[in-house]
C-alpha atoms as a PDB file:
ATOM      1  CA  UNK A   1       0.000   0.000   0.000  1.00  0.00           C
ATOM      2  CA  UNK A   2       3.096   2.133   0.667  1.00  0.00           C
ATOM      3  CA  UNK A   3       4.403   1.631  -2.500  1.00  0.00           C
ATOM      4  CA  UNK A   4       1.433   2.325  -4.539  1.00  0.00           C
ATOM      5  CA  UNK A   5       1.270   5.430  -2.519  1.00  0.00           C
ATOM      6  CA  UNK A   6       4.540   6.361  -3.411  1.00  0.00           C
ATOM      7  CA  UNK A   7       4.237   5.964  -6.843  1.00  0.00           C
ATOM      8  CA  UNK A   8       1.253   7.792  -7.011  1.00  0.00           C
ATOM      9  CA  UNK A   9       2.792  10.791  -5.397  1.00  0.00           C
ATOM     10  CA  UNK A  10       5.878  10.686  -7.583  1.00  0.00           C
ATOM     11  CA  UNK A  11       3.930  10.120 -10.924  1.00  0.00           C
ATOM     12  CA  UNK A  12       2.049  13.498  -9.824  1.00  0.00           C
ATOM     13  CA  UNK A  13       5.155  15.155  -8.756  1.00  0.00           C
ATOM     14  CA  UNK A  14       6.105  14.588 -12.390  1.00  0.00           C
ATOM     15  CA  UNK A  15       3.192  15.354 -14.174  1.00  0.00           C
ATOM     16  CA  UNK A  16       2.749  18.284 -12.266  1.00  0.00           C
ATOM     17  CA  UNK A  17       6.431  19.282 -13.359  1.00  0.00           C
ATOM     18  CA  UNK A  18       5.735  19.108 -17.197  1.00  0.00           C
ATOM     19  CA  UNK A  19       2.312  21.150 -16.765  1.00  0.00           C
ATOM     20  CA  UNK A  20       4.459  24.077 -14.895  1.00  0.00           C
ATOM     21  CA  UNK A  21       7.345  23.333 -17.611  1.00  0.00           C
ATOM     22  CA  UNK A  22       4.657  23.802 -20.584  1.00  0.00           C
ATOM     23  CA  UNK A  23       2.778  26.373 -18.951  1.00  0.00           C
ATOM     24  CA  UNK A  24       3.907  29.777 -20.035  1.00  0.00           C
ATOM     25  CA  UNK A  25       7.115  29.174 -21.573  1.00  0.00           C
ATOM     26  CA  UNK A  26       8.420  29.491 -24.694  1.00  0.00           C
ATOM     27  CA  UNK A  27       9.164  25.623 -26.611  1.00  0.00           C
ATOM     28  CA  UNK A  28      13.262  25.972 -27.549  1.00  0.00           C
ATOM     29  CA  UNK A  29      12.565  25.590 -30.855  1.00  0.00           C
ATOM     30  CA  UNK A  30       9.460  27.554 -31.408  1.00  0.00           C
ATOM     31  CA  UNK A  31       8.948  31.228 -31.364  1.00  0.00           C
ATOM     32  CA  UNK A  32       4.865  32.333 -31.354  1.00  0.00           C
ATOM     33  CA  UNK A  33       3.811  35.670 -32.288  1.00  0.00           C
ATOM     34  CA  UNK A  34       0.670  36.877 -31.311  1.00  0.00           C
ATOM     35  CA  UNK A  35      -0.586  39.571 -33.907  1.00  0.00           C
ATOM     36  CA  UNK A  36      -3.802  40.982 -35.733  1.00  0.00           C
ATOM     37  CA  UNK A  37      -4.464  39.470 -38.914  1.00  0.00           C
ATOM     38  CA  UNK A  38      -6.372  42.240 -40.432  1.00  0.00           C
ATOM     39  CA  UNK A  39      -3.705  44.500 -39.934  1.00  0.00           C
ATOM     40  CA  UNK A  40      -2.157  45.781 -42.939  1.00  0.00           C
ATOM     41  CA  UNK A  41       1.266  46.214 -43.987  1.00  0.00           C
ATOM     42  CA  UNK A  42       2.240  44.628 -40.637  1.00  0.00           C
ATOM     43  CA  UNK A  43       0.041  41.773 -40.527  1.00  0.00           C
ATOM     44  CA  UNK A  44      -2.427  40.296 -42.355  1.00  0.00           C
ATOM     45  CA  UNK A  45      -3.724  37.557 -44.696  1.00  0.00           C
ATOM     46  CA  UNK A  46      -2.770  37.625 -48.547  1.00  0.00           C
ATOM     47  CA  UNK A  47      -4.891  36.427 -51.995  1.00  0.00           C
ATOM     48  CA  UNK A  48      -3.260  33.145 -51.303  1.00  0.00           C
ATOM     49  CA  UNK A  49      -4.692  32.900 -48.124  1.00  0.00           C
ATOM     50  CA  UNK A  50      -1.339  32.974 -46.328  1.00  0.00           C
ATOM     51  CA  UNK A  51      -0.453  34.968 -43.431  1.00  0.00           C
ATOM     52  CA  UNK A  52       2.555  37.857 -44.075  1.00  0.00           C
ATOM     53  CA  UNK A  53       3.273  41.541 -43.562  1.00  0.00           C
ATOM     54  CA  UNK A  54       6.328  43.645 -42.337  1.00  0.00           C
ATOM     55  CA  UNK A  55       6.226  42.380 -38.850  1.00  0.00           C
ATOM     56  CA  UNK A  56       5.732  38.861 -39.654  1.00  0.00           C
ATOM     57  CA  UNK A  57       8.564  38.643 -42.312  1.00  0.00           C
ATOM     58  CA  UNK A  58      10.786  40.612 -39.698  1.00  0.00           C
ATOM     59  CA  UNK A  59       9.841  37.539 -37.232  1.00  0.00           C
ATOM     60  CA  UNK A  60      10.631  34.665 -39.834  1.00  0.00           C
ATOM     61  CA  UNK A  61      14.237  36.109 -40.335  1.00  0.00           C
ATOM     62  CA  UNK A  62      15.015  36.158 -36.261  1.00  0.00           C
ATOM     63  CA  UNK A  63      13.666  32.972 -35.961  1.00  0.00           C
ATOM     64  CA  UNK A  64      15.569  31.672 -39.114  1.00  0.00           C
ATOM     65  CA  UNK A  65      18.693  33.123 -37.306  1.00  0.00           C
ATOM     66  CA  UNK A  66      18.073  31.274 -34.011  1.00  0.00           C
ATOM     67  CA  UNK A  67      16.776  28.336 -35.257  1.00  0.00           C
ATOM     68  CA  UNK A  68      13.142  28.461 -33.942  1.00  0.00           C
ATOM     69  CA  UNK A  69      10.109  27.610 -36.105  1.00  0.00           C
ATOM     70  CA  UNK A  70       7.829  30.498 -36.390  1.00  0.00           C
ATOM     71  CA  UNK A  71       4.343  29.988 -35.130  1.00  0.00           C
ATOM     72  CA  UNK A  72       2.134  32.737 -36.707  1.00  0.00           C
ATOM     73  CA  UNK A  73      -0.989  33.308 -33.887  1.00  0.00           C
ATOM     74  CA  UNK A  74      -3.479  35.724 -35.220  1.00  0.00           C
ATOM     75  CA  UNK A  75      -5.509  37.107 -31.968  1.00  0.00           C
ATOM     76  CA  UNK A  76      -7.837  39.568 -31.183  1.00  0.00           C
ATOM     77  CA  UNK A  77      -6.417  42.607 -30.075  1.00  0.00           C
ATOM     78  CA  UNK A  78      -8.413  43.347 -27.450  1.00  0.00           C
ATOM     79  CA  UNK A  79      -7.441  39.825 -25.709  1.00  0.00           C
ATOM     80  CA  UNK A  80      -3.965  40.511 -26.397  1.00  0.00           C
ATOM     81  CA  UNK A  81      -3.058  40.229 -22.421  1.00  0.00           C
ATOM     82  CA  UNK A  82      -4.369  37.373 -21.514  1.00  0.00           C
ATOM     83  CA  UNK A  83      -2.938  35.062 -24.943  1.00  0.00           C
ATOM     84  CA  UNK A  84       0.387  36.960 -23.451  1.00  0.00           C
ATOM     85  CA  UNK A  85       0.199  35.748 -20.024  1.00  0.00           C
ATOM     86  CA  UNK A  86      -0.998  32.643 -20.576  1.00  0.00           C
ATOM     87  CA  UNK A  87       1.724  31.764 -22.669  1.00  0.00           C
ATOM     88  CA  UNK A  88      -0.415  31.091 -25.609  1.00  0.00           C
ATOM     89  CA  UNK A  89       2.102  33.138 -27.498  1.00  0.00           C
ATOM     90  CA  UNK A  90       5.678  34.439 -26.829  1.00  0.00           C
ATOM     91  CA  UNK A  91       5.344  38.207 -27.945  1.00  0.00           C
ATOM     92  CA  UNK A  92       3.446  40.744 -29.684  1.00  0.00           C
ATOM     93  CA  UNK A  93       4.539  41.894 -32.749  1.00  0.00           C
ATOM     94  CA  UNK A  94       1.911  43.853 -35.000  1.00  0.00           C
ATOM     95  CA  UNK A  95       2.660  47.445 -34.825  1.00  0.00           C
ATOM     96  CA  UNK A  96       2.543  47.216 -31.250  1.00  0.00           C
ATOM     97  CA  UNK A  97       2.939  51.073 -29.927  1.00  0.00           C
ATOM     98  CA  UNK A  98       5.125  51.179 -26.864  1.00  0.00           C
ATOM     99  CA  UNK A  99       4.054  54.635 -25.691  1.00  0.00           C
ATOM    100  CA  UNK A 100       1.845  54.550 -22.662  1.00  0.00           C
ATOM    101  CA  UNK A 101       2.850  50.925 -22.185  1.00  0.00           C
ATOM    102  CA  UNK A 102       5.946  50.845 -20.969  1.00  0.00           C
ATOM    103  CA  UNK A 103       5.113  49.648 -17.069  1.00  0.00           C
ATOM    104  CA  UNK A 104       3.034  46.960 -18.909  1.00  0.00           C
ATOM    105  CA  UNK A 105       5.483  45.258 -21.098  1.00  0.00           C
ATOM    106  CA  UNK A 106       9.132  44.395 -21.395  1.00  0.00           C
ATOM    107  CA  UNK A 107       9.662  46.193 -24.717  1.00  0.00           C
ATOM    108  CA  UNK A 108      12.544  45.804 -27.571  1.00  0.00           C
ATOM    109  CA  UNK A 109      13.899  48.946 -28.607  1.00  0.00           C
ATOM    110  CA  UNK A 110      11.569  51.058 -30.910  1.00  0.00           C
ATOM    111  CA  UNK A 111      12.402  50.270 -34.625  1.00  0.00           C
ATOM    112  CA  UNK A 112       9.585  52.099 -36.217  1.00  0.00           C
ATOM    113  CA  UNK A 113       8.362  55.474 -35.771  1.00  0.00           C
ATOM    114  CA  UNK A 114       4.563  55.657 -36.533  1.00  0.00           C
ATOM    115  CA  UNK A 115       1.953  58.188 -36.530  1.00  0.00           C
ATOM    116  CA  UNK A 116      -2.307  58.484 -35.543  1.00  0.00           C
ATOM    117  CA  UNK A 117      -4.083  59.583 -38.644  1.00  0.00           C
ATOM    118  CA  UNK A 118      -7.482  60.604 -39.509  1.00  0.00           C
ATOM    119  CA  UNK A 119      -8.848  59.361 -43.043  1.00  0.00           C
ATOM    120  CA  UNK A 120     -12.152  60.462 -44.648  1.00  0.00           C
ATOM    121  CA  UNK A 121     -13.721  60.116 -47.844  1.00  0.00           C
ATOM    122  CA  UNK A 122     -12.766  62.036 -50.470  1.00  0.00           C
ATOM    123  CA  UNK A 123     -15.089  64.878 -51.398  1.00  0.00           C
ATOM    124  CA  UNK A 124     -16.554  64.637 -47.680  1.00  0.00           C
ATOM    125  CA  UNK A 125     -15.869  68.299 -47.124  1.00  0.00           C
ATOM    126  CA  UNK A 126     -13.500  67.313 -43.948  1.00  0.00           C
ATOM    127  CA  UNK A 127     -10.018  68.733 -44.320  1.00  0.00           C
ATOM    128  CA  UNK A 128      -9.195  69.741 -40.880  1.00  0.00           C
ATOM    129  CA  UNK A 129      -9.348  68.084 -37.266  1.00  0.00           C
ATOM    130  CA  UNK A 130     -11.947  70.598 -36.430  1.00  0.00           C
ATOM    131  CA  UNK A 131     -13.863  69.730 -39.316  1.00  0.00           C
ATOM    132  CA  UNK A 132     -14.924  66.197 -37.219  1.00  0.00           C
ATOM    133  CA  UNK A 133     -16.685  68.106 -35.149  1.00  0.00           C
ATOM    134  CA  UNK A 134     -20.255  66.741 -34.784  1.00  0.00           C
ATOM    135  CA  UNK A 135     -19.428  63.694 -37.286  1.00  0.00           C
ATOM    136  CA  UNK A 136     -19.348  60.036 -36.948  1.00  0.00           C
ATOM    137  CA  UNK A 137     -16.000  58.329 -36.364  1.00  0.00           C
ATOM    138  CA  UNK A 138     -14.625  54.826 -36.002  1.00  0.00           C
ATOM    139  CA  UNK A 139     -11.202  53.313 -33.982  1.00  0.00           C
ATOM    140  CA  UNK A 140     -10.384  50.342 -33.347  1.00  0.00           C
ATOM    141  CA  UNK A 141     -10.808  48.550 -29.917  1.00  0.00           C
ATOM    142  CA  UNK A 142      -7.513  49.107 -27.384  1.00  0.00           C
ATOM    143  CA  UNK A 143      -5.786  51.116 -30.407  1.00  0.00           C
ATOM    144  CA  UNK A 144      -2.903  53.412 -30.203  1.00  0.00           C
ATOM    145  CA  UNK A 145      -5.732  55.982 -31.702  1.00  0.00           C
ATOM    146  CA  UNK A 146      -8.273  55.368 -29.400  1.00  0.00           C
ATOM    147  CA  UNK A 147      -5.696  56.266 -26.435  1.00  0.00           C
ATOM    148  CA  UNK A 148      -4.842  59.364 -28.635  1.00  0.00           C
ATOM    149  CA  UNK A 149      -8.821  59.996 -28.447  1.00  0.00           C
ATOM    150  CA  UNK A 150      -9.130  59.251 -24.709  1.00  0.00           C
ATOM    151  CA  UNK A 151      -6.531  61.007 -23.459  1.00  0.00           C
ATOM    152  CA  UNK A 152      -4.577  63.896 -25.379  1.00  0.00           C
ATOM    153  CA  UNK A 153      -7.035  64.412 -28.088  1.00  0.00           C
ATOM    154  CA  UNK A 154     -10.200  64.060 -25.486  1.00  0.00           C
ATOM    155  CA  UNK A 155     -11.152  67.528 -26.352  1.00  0.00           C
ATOM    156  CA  UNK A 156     -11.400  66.562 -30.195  1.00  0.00           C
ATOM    157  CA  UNK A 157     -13.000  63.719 -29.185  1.00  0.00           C
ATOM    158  CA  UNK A 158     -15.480  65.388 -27.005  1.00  0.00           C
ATOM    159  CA  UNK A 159     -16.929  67.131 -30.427  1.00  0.00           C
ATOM    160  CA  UNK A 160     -17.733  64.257 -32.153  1.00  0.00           C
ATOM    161  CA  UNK A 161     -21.452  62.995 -32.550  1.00  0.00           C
ATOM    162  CA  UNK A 162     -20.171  59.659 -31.891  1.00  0.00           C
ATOM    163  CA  UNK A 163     -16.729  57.563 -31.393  1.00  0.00           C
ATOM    164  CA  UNK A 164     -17.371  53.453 -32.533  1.00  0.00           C
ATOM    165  CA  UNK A 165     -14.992  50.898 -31.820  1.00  0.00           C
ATOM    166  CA  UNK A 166     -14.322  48.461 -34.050  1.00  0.00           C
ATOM    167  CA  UNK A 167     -12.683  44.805 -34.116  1.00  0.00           C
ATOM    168  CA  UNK A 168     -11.105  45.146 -37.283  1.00  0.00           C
ATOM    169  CA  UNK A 169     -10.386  48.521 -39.414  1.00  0.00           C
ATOM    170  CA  UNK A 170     -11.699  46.599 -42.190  1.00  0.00           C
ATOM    171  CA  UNK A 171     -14.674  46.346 -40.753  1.00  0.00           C
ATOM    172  CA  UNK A 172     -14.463  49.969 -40.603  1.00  0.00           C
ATOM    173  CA  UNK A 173     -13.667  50.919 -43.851  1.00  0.00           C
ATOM    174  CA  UNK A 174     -16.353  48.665 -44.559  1.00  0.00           C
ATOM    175  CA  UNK A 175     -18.847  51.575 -42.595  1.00  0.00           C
ATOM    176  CA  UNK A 176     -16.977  54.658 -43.692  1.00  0.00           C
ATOM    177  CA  UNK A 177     -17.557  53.397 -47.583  1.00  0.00           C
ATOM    178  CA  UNK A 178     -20.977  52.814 -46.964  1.00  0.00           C
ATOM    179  CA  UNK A 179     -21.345  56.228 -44.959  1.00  0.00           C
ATOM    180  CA  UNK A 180     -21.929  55.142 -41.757  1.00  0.00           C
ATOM    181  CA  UNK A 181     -18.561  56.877 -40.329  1.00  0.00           C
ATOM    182  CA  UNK A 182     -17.595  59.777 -41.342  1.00  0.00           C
ATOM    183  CA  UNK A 183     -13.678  59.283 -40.482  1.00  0.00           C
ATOM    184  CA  UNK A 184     -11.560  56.708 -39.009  1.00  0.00           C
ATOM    185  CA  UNK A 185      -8.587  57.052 -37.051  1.00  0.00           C
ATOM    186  CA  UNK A 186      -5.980  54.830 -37.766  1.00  0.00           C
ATOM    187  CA  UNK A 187      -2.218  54.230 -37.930  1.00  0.00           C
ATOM    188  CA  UNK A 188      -0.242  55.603 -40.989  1.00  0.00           C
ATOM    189  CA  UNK A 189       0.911  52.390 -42.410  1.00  0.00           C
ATOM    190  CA  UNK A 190      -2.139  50.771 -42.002  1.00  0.00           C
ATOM    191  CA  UNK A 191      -4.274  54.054 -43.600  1.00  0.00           C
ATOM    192  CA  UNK A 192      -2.166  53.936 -46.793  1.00  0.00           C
ATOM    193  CA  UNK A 193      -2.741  50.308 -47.057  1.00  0.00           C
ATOM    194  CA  UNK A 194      -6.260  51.023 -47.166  1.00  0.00           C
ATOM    195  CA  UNK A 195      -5.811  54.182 -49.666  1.00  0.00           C
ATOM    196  CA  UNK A 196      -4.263  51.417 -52.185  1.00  0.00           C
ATOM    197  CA  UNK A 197      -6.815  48.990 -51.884  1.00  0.00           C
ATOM    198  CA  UNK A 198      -9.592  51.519 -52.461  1.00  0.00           C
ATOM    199  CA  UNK A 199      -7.930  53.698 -54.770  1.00  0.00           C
ATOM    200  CA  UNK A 200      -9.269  57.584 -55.000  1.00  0.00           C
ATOM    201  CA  UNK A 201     -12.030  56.421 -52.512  1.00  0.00           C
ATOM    202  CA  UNK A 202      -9.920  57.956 -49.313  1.00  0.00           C
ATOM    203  CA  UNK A 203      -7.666  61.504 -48.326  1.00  0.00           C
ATOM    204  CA  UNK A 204      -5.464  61.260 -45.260  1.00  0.00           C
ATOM    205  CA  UNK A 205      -5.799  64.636 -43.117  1.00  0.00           C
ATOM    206  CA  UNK A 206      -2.437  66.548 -43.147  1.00  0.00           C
ATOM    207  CA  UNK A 207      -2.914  67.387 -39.404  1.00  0.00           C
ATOM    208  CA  UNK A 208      -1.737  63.895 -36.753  1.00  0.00           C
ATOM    209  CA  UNK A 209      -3.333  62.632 -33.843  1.00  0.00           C
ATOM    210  CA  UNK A 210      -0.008  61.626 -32.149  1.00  0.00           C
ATOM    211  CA  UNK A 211       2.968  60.115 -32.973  1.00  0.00           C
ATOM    212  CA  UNK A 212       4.433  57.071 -31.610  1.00  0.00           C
ATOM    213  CA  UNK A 213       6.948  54.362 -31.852  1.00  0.00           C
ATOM    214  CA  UNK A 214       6.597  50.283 -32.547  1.00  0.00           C
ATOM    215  CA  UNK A 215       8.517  48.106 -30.278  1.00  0.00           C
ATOM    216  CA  UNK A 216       7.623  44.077 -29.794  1.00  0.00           C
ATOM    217  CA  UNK A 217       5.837  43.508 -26.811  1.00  0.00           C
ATOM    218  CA  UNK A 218       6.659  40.169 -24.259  1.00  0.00           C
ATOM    219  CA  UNK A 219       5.424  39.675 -20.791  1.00  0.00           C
ATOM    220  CA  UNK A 220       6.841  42.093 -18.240  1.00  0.00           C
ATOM    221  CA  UNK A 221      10.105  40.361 -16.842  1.00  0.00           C
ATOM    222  CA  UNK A 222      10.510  38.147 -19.898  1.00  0.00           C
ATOM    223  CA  UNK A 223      13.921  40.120 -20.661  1.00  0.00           C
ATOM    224  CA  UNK A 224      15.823  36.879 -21.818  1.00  0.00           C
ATOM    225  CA  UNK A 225      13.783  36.413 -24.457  1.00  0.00           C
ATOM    226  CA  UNK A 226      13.212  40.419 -25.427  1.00  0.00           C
ATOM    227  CA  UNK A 227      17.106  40.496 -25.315  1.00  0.00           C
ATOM    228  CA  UNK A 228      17.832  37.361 -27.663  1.00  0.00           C
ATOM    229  CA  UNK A 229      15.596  39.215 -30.495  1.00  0.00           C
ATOM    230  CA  UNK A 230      16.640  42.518 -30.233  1.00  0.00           C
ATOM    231  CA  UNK A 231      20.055  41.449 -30.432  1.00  0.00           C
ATOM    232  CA  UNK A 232      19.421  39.869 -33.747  1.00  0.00           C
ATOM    233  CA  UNK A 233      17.558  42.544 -35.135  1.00  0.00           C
ATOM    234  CA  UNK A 234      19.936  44.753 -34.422  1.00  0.00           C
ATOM    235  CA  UNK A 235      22.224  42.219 -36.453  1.00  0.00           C
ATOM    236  CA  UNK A 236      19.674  42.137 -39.071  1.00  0.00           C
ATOM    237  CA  UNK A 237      19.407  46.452 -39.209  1.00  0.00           C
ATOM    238  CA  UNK A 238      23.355  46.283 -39.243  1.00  0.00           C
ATOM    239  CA  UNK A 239      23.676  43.785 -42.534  1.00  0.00           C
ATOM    240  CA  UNK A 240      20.938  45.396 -44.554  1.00  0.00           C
ATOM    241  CA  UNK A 241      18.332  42.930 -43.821  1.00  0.00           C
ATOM    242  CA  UNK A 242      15.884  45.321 -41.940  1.00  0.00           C
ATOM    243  CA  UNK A 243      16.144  47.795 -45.034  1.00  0.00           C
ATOM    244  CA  UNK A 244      15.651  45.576 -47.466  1.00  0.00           C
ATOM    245  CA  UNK A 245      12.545  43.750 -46.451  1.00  0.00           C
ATOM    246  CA  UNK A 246      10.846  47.267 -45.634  1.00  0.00           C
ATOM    247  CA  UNK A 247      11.815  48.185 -49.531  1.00  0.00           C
ATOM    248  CA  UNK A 248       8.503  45.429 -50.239  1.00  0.00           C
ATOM    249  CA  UNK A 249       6.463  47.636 -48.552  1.00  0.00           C
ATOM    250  CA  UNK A 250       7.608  51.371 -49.785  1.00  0.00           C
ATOM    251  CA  UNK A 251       3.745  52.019 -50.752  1.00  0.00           C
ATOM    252  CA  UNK A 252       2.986  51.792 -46.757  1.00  0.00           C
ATOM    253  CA  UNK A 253       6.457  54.542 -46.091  1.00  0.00           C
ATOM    254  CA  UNK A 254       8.047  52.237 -43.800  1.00  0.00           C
ATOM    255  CA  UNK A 255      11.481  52.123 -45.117  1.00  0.00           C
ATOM    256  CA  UNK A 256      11.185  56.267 -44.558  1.00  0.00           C
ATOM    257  CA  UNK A 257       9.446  55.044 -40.679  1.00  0.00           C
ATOM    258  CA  UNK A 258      12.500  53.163 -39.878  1.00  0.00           C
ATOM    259  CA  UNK A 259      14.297  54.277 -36.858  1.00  0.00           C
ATOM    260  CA  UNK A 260      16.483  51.272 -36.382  1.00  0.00           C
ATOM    261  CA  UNK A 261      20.008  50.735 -37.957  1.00  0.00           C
ATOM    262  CA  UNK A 262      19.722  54.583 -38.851  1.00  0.00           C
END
């Protein structure tokens, strides 16, 4: 009876072990980014039904350098904590602003400056921020714009007839097309994105929300991990790497946005 007893215990002292080994860390040979799919140049889903952008591309090259297999995790933004602590994924990295979050994250380095824009429909009569006043506009959930909206834009925000979040911008574009929004506020990359897809259908105001910068995100404390990648993208900014696979998406300006390796 002993001995069943004490093979019991240990078999649950071991199983136990692998669940806390599995739980929340990173596999040696896999590296899982969490990111939004509908999230344009950075990430997002192709005609072939694959999953690519800036961000992701960036990711495949430290991975191919440290020999992990990439694990592409589309999520939804809003539940973007709780994949990260769970250790569902390893990091965000989809135009992930670190402004604001610093105390929330263990950040890389910025390697892209960004800005907040406001797009409209062309011929809508809007030209200026004060032009929103009394219209209809659309962000999406837990956005770097939104925060620009809630907090040092509140006044601008405070004139509109009404602010909708959205899941997905294309969901919003979707609305502002249709005339249901009057404007969207979005990030730069992702607005120009949109302006090619819809040709002469959108302006960008001249006048910015904020400005910003894109770091990747991991789980505050995680700095092994946040060190290992920034190390090799600062390998990858110093050979040319960086540079070149932002030249793919010149349309969007990042090569201009890049503030690493410069």
């Amino acid at each position: 009876m002993k001995k069943m007893r004490l093979v019991s215990a240990l078999m649950c002292t071991v199983m136990t072990a692998a669940l806390l080994t599995g739980c929340g860390k990173k596999a040696a040979d896999t590296f899982t980014v969490g990111f939004d799919a509908e999230f344009p140049p950075y990430g997002y889903m192709d005609d072939n039904g694959d999953y690519t952008g800036f961000d992701l591309e960036l990711a495949e090259e430290v991975c191919n350098r440290n020999g992990w297999t990439l694990v592409k995790q589309p999520i939804d933004w809003d539940a973007k904590d709780a994949e990260l602590n769970s250790g569902t994924i390893d990091c965000i990295w989809n135009g992930f602003t670190i402004n604001g979050r610093e105390e929330q994250y263990t950040f890389t380095e910025p390697y892209v400056d960004n800005s907040q824009v406001v797009v409209v429909g062309a011929g809508s009569g809007i030209a200026s921020l004060a032009d929103l006043a009394g219209k209809n506009v659309g962000v999406q959930k837990d956005s770097s714009a939104l925060a620009a909206l809630e907090e040092d834009q509140a006044d601008l925000a405070a004139t509109f007839a009404n602010l909708t979040q959205y899941g997905d911008y294309n969901t919003a574009f979707m609305d502002l097309k249709q005339g249901v929004l009057d404007a969207v506020c979005i990030d730069i990359g992702v607005a120009q994105y949109q302006l090619g897809q819809n040709g002469d259908g959108f302006v960008i105001l001249d006048e910015q929300l904020a400005t910003e910068q894109y770091g990747v995100g991991f789980k505050l404390g995680n700095t092994e991990l946040r060190d290992k990648v920034w190390a090799t993208l600062t390998e990858m900014a110093a050979d040319g790497t960086i540079a070149k696979i932002a030249e793919k998406y010149s349309d969007y300006g990042i090569p201009e946005s890049l503030c690493l390796g410069k």
